[in-house]
Protein backbone atom coordinates (compact mmCIF):
# COMPACT_ATOMS: atom_id res chain seq x y z
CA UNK A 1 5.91 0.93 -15.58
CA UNK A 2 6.59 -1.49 -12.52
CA UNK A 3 5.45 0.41 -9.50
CA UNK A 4 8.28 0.15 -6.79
CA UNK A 5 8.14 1.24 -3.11
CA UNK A 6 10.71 2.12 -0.58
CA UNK A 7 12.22 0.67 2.12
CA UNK A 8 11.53 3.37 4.65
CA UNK A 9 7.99 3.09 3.54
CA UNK A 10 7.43 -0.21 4.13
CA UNK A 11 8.81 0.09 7.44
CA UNK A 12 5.81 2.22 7.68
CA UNK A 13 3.41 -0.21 6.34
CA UNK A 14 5.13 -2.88 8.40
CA UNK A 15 4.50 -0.74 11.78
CA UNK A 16 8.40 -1.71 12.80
CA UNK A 17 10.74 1.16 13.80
CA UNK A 18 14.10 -0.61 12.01
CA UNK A 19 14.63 -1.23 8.72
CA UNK A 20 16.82 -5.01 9.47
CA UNK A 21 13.02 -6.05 10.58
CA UNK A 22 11.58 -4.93 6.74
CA UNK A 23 14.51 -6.51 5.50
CA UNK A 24 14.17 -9.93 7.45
CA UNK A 25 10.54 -10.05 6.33
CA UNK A 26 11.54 -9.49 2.43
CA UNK A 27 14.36 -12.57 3.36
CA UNK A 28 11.79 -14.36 4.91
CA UNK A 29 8.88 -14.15 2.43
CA UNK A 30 11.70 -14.54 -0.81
CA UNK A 31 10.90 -10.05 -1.84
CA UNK A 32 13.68 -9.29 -3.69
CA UNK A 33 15.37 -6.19 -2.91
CA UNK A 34 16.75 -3.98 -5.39
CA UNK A 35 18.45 -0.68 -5.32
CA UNK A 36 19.16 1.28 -8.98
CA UNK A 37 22.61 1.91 -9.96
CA UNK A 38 25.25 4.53 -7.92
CA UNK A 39 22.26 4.90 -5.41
CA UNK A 40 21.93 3.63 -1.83
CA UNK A 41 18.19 3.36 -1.26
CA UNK A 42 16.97 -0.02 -1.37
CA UNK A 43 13.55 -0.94 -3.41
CA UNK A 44 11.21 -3.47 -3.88
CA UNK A 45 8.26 -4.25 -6.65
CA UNK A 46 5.09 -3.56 -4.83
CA UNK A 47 3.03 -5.94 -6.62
CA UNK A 48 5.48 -8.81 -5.41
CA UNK A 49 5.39 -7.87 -1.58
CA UNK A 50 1.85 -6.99 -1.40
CA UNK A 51 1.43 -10.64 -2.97
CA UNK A 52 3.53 -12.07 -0.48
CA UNK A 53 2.06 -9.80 2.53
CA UNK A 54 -1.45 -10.48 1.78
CA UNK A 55 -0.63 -14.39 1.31
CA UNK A 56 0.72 -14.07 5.22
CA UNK A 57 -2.77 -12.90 5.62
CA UNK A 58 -4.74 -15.20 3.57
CA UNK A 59 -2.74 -18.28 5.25
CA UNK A 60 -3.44 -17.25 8.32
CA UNK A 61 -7.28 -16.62 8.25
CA UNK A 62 -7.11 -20.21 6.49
CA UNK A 63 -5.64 -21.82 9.18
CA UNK A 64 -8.29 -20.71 11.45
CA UNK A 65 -11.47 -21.07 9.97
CA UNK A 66 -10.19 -24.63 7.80
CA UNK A 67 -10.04 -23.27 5.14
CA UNK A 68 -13.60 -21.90 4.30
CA UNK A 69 -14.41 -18.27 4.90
CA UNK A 70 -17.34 -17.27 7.26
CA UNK A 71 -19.85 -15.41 5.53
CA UNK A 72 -19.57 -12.51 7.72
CA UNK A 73 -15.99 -12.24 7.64
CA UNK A 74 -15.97 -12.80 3.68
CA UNK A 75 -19.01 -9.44 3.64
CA UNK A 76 -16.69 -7.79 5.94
CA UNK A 77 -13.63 -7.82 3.62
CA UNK A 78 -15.65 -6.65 0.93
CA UNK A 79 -17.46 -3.79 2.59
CA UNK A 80 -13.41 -2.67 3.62
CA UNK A 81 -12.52 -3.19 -0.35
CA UNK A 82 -15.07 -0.88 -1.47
CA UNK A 83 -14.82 1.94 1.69
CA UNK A 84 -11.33 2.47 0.58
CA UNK A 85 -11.64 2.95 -2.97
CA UNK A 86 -14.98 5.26 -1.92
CA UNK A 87 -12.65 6.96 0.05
CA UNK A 88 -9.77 7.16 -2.12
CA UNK A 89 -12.27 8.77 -4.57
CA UNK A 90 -13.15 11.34 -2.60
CA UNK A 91 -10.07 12.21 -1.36
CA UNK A 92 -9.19 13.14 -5.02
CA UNK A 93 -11.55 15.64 -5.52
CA UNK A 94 -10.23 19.19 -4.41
CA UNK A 95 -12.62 21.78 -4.48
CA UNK A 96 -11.42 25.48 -4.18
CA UNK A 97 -13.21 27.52 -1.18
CA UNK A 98 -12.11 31.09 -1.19
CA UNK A 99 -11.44 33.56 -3.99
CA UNK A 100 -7.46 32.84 -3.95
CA UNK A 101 -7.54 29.22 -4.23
CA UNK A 102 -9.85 29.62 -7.00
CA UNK A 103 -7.30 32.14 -8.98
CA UNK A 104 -4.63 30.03 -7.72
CA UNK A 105 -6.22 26.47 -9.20
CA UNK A 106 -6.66 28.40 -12.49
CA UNK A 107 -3.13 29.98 -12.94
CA UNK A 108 -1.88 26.28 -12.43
CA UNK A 109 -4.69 24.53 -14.81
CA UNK A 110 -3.82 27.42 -17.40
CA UNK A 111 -0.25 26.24 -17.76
């Protein structure tokens, strides 16, 4: 399924405190945003505006360095790949401390 994200969160991700500002960088950047049928809250695909927000990026580190990547800067983006999926992964592991939570974990895992 496509994974789609919110306006109001990509205000978040956008550090901006109005949502005319997200929308003016999905006009901007050609994000197309969609809203479902009946329903006011505005969408867009993530895979399209993180394309189109890392490309911002990507264009500007280009810019700078000519277009070749300094070694250190190149280790230093992959050192901040792999720390957040490290971190995502342990962030996913819950494990139970007291007597309740353990009861509590099995109840739901018993269902």
């Amino acid at each position: 399924m496509i994974e789609r994200i919110y306006i109001t969160q990509l205000r978040k991700m956008l550090n901006c405190k109005d949502v005319r500002t997200v929308t003016k960088f999905c006009d901007k950047n050609e994000v197309g945003i969609l809203s479902d049928n009946g329903s006011n809250k505005k969408y867009v695909i993530y895979a399209e505006f993180e394309a189109k927000y890392l490309s911002a990026i990507f264009k500007y580190i280009q810019r700078k360095y000519h277009r070749e990547l300094p070694e250190s800067l190149n280790e230093q983006m992959k050192f901040f790949a792999e720390y957040t999926k490290v971190k995502e992964e342990k962030t996913n592991k819950y494990v139970p401390k007291s007597r309740h939570e353990l009861q509590f974990l099995a109840s739901l895992q018993s269902v």
